[in-house]
C-alpha atoms as a PDB file:
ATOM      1  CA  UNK A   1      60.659-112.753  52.515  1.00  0.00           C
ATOM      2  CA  UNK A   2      58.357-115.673  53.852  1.00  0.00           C
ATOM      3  CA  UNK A   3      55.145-116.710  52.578  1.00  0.00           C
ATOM      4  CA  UNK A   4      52.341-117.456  54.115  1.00  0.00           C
ATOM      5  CA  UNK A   5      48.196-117.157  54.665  1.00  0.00           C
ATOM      6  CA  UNK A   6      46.656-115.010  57.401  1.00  0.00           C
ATOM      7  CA  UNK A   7      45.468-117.579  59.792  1.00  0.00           C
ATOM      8  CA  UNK A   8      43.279-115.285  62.020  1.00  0.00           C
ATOM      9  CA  UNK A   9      43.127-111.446  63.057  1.00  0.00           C
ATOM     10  CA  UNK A  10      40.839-110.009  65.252  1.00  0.00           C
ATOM     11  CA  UNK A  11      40.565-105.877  64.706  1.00  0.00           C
ATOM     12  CA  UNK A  12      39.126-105.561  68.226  1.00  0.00           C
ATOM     13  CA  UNK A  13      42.298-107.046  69.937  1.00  0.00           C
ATOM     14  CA  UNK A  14      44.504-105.120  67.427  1.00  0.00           C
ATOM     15  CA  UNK A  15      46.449-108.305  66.244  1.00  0.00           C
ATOM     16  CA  UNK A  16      46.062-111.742  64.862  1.00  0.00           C
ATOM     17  CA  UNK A  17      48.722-114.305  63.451  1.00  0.00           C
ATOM     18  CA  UNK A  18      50.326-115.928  59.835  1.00  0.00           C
ATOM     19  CA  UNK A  19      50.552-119.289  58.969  1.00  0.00           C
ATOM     20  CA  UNK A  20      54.221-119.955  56.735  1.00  0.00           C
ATOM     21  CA  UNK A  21      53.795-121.698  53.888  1.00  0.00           C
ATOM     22  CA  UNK A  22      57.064-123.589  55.475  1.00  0.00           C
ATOM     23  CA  UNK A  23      55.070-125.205  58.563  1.00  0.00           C
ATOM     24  CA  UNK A  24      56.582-123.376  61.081  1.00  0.00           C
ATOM     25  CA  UNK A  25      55.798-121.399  64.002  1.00  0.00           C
ATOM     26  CA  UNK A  26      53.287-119.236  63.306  1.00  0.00           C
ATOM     27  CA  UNK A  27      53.818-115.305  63.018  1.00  0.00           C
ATOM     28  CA  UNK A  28      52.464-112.807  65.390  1.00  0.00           C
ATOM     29  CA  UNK A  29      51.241-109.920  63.254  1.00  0.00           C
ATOM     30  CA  UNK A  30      50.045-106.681  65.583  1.00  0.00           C
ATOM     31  CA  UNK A  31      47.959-103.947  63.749  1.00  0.00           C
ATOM     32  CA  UNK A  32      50.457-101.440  63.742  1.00  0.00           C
ATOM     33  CA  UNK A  33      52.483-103.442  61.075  1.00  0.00           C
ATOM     34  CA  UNK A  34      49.765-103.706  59.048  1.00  0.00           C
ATOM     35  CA  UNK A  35      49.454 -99.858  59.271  1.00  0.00           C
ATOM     36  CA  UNK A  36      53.096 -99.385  58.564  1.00  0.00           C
ATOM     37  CA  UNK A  37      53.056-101.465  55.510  1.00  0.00           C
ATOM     38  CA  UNK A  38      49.846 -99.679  54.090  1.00  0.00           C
ATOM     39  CA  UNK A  39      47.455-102.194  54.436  1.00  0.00           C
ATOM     40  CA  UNK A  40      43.501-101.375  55.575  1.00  0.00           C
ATOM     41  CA  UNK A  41      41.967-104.706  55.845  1.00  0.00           C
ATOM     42  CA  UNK A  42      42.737-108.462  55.736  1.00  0.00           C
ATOM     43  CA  UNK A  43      40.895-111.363  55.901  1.00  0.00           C
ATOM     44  CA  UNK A  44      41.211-115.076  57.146  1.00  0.00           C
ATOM     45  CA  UNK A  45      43.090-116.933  54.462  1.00  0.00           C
ATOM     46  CA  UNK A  46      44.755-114.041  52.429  1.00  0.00           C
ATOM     47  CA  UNK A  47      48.044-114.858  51.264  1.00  0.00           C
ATOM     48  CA  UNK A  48      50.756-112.350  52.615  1.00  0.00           C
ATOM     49  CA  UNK A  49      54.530-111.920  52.130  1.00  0.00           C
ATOM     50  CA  UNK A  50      56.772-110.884  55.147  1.00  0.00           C
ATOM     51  CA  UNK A  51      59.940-110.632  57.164  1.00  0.00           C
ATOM     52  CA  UNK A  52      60.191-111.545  60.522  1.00  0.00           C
ATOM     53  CA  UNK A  53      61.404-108.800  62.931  1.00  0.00           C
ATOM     54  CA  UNK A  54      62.310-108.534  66.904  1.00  0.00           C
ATOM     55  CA  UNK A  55      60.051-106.272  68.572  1.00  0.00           C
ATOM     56  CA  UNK A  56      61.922-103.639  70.282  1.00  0.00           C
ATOM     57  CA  UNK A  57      59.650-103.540  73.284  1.00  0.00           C
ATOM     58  CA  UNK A  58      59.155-107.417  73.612  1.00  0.00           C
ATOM     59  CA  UNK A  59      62.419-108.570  72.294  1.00  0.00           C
ATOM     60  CA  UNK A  60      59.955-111.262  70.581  1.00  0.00           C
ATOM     61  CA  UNK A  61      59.743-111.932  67.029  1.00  0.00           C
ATOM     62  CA  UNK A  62      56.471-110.510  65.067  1.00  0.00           C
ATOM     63  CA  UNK A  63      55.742-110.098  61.276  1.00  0.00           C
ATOM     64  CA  UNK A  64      56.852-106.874  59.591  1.00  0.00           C
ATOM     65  CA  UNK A  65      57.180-105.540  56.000  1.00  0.00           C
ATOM     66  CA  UNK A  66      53.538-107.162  55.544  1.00  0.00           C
ATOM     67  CA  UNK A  67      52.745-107.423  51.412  1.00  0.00           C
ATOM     68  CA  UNK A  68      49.336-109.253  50.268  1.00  0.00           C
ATOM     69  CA  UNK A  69      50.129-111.865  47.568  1.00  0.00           C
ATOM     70  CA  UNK A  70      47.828-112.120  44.286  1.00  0.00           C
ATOM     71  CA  UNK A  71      45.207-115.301  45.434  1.00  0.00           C
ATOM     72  CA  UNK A  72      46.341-118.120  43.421  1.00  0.00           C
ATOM     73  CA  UNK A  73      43.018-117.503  41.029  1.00  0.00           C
ATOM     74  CA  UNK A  74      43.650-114.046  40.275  1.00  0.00           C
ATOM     75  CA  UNK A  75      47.338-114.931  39.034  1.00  0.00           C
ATOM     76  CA  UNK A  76      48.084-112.543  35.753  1.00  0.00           C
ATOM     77  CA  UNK A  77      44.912-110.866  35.996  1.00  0.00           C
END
């Protein structure tokens, strides 16, 4: 799985984007997959987990398997 922080999302538009850890392109992240991986909110800067996977409508590549990562502060809480 990558890692990375949640860059922006805007719940209006229904999608938003994730920053890798790695420094490269950034992911698009739509609000179904957020849906699909059980998640009700996010916020600017949370750290998330994921897999990138093709969209079978656009053929592009979007983030999938979403997980939200401890924030470095709370680690072993």
């Amino acid at each position: 799985m990558i890692t990375g922080s949640l860059k922006w999302f805007n719940y209006d538009k229904g999608y938003g984007f994730i920053a890798p850890d790695d420094g490269s392109v950034d992911a698009f992240v739509h609000i179904r997959e957020l849906e699909r991986s059980g998640i009700g909110t996010v916020r600017e800067g949370q750290r998330m987990s994921y897999d990138l996977v093709v969209d079978s409508k656009t053929g592009k590549s979007k983030a999938g398997n979403l997980k939200i990562l401890p924030s470095e502060g709370m680690a072993g809480v």
